[in-house]
Every structure is written in structure tokens, then in C-alpha cells.
Protein backbone atom coordinates (compact mmCIF):
# COMPACT_ATOMS: atom_id res chain seq x y z
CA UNK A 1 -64.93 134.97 41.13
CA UNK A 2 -63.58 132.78 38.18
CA UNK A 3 -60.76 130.18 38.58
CA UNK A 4 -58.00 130.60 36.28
CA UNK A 5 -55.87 127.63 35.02
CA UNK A 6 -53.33 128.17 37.46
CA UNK A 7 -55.82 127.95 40.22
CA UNK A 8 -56.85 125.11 39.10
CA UNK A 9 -53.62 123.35 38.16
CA UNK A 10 -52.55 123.92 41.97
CA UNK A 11 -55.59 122.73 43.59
CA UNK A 12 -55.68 119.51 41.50
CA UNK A 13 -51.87 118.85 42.30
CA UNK A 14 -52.61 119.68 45.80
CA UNK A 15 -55.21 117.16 46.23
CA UNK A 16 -53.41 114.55 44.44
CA UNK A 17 -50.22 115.18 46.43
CA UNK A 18 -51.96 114.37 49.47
CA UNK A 19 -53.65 110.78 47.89
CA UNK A 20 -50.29 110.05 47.27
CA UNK A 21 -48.63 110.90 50.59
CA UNK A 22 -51.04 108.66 52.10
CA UNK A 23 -50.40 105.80 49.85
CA UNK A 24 -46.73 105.88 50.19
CA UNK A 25 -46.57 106.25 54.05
CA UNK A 26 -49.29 103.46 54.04
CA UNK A 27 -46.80 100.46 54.54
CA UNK A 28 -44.54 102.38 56.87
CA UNK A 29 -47.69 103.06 59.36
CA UNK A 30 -48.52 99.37 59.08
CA UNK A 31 -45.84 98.45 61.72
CA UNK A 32 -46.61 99.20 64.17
CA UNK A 33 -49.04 101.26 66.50
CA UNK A 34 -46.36 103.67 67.75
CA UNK A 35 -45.63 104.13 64.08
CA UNK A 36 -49.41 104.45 63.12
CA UNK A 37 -49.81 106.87 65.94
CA UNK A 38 -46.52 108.90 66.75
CA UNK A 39 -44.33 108.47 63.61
CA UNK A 40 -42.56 105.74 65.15
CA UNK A 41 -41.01 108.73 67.06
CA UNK A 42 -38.71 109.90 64.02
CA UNK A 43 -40.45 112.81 62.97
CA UNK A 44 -37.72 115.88 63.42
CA UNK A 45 -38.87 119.15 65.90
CA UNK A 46 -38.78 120.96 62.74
CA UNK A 47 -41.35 119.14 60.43
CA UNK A 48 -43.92 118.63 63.95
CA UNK A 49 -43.25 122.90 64.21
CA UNK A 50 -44.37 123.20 60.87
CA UNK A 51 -47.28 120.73 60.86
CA UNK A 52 -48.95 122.49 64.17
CA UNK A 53 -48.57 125.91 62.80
CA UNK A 54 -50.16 124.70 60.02
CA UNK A 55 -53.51 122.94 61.71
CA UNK A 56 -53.43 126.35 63.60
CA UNK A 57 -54.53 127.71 60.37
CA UNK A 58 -58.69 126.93 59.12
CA UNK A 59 -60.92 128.98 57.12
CA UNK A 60 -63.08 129.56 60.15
CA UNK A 61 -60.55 130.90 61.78
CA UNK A 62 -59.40 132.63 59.48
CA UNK A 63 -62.51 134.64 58.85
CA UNK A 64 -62.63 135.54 62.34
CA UNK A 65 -59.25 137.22 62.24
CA UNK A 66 -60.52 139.23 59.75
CA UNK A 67 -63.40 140.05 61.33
CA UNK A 68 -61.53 140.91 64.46
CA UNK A 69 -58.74 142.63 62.32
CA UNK A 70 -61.80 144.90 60.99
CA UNK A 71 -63.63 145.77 64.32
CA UNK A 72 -60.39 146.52 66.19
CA UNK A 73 -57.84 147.21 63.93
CA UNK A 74 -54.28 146.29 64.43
CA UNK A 75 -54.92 145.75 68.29
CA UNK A 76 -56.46 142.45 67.61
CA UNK A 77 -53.24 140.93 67.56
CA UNK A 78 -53.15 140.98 71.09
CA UNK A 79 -56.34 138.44 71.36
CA UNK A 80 -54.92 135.27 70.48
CA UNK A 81 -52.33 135.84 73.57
CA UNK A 82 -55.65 135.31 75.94
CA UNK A 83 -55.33 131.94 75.49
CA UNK A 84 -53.40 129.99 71.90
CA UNK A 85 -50.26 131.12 72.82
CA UNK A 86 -50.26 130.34 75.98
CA UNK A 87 -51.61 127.07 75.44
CA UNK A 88 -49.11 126.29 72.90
CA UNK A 89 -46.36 127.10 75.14
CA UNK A 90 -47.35 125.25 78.08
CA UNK A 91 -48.35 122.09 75.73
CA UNK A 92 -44.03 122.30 74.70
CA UNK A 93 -43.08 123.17 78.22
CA UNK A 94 -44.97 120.92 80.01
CA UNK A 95 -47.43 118.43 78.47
CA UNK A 96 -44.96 117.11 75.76
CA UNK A 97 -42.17 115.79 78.30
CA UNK A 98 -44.71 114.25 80.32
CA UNK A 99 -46.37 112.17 77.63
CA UNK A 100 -42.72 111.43 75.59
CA UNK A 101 -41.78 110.28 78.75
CA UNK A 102 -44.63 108.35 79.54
CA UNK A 103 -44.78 106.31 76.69
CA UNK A 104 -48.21 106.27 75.98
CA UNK A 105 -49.87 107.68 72.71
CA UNK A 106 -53.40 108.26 73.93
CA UNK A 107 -55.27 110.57 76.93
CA UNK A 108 -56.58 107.58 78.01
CA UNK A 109 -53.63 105.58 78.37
CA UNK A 110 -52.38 108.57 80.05
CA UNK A 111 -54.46 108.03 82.72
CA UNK A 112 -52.84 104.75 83.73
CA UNK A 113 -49.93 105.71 84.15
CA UNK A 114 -51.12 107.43 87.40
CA UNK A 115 -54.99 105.63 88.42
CA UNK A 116 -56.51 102.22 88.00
CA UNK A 117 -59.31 100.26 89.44
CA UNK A 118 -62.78 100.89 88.26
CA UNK A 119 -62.31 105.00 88.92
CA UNK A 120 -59.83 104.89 86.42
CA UNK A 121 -61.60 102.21 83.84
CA UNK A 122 -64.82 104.95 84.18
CA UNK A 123 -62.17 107.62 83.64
CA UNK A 124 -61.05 105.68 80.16
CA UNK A 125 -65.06 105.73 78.93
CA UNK A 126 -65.55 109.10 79.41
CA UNK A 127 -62.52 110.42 77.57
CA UNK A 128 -62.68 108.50 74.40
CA UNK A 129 -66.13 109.77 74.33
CA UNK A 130 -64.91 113.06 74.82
CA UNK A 131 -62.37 112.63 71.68
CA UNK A 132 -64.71 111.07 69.85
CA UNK A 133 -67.01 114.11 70.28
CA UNK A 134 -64.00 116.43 70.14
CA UNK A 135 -63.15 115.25 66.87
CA UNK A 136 -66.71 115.57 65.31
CA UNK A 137 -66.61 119.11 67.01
CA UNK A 138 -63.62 120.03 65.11
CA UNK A 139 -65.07 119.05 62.25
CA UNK A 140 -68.45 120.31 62.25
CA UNK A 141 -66.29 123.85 63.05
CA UNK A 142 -64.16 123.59 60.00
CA UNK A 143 -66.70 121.70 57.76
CA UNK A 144 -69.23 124.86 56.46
CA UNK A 145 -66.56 127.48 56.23
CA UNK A 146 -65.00 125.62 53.92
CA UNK A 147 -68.28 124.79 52.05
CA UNK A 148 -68.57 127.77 51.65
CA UNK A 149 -65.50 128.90 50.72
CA UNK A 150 -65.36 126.60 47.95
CA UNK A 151 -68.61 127.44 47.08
CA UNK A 152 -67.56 131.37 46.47
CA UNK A 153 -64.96 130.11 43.72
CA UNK A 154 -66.20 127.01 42.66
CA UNK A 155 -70.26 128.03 42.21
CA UNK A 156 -72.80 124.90 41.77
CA UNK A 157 -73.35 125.83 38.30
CA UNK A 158 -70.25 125.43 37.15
CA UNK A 159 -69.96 121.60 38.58
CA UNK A 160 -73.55 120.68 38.52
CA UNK A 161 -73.42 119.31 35.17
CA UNK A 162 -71.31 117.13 36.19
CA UNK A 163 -72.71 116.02 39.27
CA UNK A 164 -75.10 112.70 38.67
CA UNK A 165 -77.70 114.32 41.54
CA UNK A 166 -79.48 117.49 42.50
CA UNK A 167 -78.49 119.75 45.49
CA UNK A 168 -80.50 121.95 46.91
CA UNK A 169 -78.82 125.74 47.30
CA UNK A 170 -78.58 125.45 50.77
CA UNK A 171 -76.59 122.06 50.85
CA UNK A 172 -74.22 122.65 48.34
CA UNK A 173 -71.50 124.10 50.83
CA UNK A 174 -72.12 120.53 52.80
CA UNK A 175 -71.18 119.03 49.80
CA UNK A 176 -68.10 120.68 49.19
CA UNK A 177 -67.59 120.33 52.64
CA UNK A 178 -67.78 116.40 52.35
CA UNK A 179 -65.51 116.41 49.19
CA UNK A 180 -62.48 118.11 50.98
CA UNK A 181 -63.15 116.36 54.33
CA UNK A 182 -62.73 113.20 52.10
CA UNK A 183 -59.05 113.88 51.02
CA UNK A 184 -58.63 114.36 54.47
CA UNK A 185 -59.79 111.27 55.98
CA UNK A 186 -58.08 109.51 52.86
CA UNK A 187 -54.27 110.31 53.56
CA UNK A 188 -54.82 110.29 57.78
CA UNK A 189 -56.26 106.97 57.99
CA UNK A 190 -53.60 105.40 55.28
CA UNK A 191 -50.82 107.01 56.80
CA UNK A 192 -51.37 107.91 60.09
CA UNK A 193 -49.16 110.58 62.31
CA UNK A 194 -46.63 110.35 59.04
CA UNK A 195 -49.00 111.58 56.24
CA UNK A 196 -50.77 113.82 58.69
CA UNK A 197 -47.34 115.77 59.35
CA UNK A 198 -46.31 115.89 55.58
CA UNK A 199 -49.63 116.76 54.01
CA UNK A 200 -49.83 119.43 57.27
CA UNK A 201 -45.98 120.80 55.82
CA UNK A 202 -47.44 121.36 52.31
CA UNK A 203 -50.37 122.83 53.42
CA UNK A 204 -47.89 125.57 55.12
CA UNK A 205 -45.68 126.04 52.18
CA UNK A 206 -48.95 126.94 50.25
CA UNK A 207 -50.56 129.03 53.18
CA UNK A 208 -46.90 130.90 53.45
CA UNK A 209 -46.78 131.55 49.59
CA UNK A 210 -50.94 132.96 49.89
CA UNK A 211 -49.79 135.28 52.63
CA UNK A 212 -47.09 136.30 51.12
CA UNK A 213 -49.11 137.10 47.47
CA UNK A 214 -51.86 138.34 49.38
CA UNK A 215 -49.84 140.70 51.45
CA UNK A 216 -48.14 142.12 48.63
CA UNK A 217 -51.67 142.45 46.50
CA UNK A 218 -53.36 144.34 50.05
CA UNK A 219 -50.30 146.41 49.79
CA UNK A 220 -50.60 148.05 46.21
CA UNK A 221 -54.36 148.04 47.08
CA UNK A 222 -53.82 150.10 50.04
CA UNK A 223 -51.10 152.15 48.41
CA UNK A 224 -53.35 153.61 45.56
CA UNK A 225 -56.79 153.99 47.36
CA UNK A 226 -56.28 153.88 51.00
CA UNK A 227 -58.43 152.85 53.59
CA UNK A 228 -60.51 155.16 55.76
CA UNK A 229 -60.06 154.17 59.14
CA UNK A 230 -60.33 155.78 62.71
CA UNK A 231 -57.53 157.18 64.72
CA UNK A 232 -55.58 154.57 66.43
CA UNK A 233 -56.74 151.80 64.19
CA UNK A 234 -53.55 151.34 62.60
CA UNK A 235 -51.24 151.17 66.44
CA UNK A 236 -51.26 148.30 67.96
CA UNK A 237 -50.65 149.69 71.41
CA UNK A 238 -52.96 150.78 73.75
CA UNK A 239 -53.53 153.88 75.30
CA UNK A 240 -55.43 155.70 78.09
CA UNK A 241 -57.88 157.04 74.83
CA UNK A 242 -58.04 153.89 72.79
CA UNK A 243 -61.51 152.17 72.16
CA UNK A 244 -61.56 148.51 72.86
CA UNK A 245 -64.17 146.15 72.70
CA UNK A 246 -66.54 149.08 72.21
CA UNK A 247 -66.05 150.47 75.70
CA UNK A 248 -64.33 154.03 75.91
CA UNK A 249 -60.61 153.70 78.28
CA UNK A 250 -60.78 156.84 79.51
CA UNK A 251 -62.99 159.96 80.09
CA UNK A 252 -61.71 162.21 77.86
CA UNK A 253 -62.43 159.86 74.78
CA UNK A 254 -66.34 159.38 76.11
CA UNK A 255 -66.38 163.33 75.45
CA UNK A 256 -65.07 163.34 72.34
């Protein structure tokens, strides 16, 4: 797959818009912790809606969707309710009035606002290990799927020439993977909660626009050749016949 100009054009901008988002909100998440950490509490409902639909969006993710859209049709929607969505919800319902009123910015702070004593100091430990491992979990699940989806438009042979070292085949999508994660780090540790949020809100502008183009592309696909699927793939309701998870609902389907 070749990159056109375009492409190009809005990947560099892209990247650049988020090196300077992080410069900018730099001196601004220099006073303070609460503004390093929580925006100094200005950020409006709307841009924190758009930034965590946004980081609800990754490549891996992504690819699962697909894969789930492909197996089961349009009744896969109905697999994210057994558990994002709810979590989401309770995290507004719940979670976020406790902690805003709280006034604490981390889980382990949290946990003095109810324990202490050595229990609670143990308590402390063990959860900043646990975000610490989090975090490298999070990245380690978003780091190779987008190695390698850079690596299906942007091939090594293209770049290599470029590229002062040798990578073997099998490394190249860690290397890709180390580029973007780069930008990433960049702009986050500049400009904390602030850059996060705005690089997070142009992230979704550019995922809504893809969807949008990508839709409308599936569309005409669909329109001219059509896709052979079986019978029910296209509901998304289920019925006393329908096939989930491999597993026959009813009697009469197992003898058909």
C-alpha cells in the first residue's frame, strides 16, 4: 500500500501538532501539581468526553472489532456492553464524584483518605507498583499493533535508507512502535493532563473524519460487489435460531 502526498502531509502535521501542544502547555503544567496532573481542574466535561472516547480507540482494539465484526456479524455490537460500557458508566456515576470530591489526584492518595498506619503505607507500595506495571501493560498492548500497522504503509525499504542502522525483519514493527510511542511520551510528560486532553481531541477529530471516509468507501464497496454472508449476519438481534459464539440457540438450527 503506497502513501500518497496527502497521507503524508497529514501524518507529518499530526505529529508536529502534538510536539507543539506539548511545548505550549509546558509552562502552564509547571505550576503546579494539580495543574500537572488534573488540568488545574479547568478542563470543560466536553473536551474530557472527547479525550476518553478517544483513548477508547487503539489499533489493537481496533483489529479485534473487526475480527469480532467478521466472526459474528452485526451481533458483536452487543460485546463491549459485557463490560466497557458499564465500566464507563459507573466510573461517571460513581468513581468521579468520589475522587473530585476527595481531592486527591492519585489511587494511592486515595487510599488515605480512608486508611493509614503501616496497612495503609503497604497498601501505597503495592499500587504504584501496580500502575507502574499497568502502564507498561498498556503499552506493551498498544505498542506491536501499531508496529505493525505502520509497517503495512510505511515498509522498511522505503525508510531504510535513511535509517543510520540495520533492523532485522522481525524488529522493524518495534521500531515503529518506539517512534510513535516517542511523540507520545514527548507532549504527556511536557504538558501533562492539558496536552494529554488536546492531543487526545485531535486524535478524535481525525479518527471521526477516517470513520466517516471509510464508511462511505465500505459503502460503494458493498454496493457494487456485495458480501456473501450467512443468514442473520446482518441483524443485530438475537433469536431462538441465531448462532452465537459457535454454539447453536436452539434445536431446530442444530438440524439445519
Amino acid at each position: 500500500m503506497k502513501l500518497t502526498v496527502l497521507d503524508i502531509s497529514i501524518i507529518v502535521l499530526y505529529l508536529a501538532a502534538t510536539v507543539v501542544i506539548g511545548l505550549v502547555l509546558k509552562k502552564r503544567a509547571e505550576q503546579s501539581k494539580k495543574d500537572y496532573m488534573l488540568g488545574g481542574n479547568r478542563l470543560p466535561w466536553y473536551l474530557l468526553g472527547l479525550s476518553n472516547a478517544s483513548g477508547m480507540f487503539d489499533i489493537s482494539g481496533t483489529m479485534w472489532l473487526v475480527t469480532l465484526l467478521f466472526v459474528y456479524g452485526l451481533k458483536s455490537a452487543w460485546i463491549p456492553w459485557l463490560w466497557p460500557v458499564f465500566n464507563q458508566i459507573f466510573l461517571m456515576v460513581f468513581l468521579s464524584v468520589w475522587l473530585r470530591r476527595s481531592n486527591v489526584t492519585t489511587g494511592a492518595e486515595w487510599l488515605n483518605t480512608r486508611f493509614s498506619g503501616r496497612g495503609a503505607n503497604l497498601s501505597h507500595g503495592v499500587i504504584v507498583v501496580f500502575a507502574i506495571i499497568l502502564g507498561l501493560g498498556y503499552l506493551a498492548y498498544g505498542f506491536i499493533g501499531i508496529g505493525k500497522f505502520v509497517e503495512i504503509f510505511v515498509p522498511w525499504e522505503t525508510v531504510s535508507a535513511w535509517v543510520p542502522f540495520d533492523i532485522p525483519p522481525e524488529y522493524v514493527a518495534h521500531f515503529y512502535g518506539i517512534c510513535i510511542t516517542a511523540f507520545a511520551v514527548f507532549y504527556t510528560l511536557l504538558g501533562g493532563m492539558m496536552s494529554i486532553v488536546w492531543a487526545d481531541v485531535i486524535q478524535y477529530v481525525l479518527m471521526t473524519i477516517s470513520g466517516i471516509v471509510i464508511g462511505v468507501i465500505a459503502m460503494h464497496a458493498v454496493s457494487e460487489h456485495g458480501l456473501v454472508v450467512p443468514d442473520g449476519w446482518s441483524s443485530p438481534f438475537l433469536g431462538k435460531n441465531s448462532i452465537w459464539i459457535g454454539v447453536p440457540l436452539s434445536r431446530k438450527s442444530i438440524k439445519n
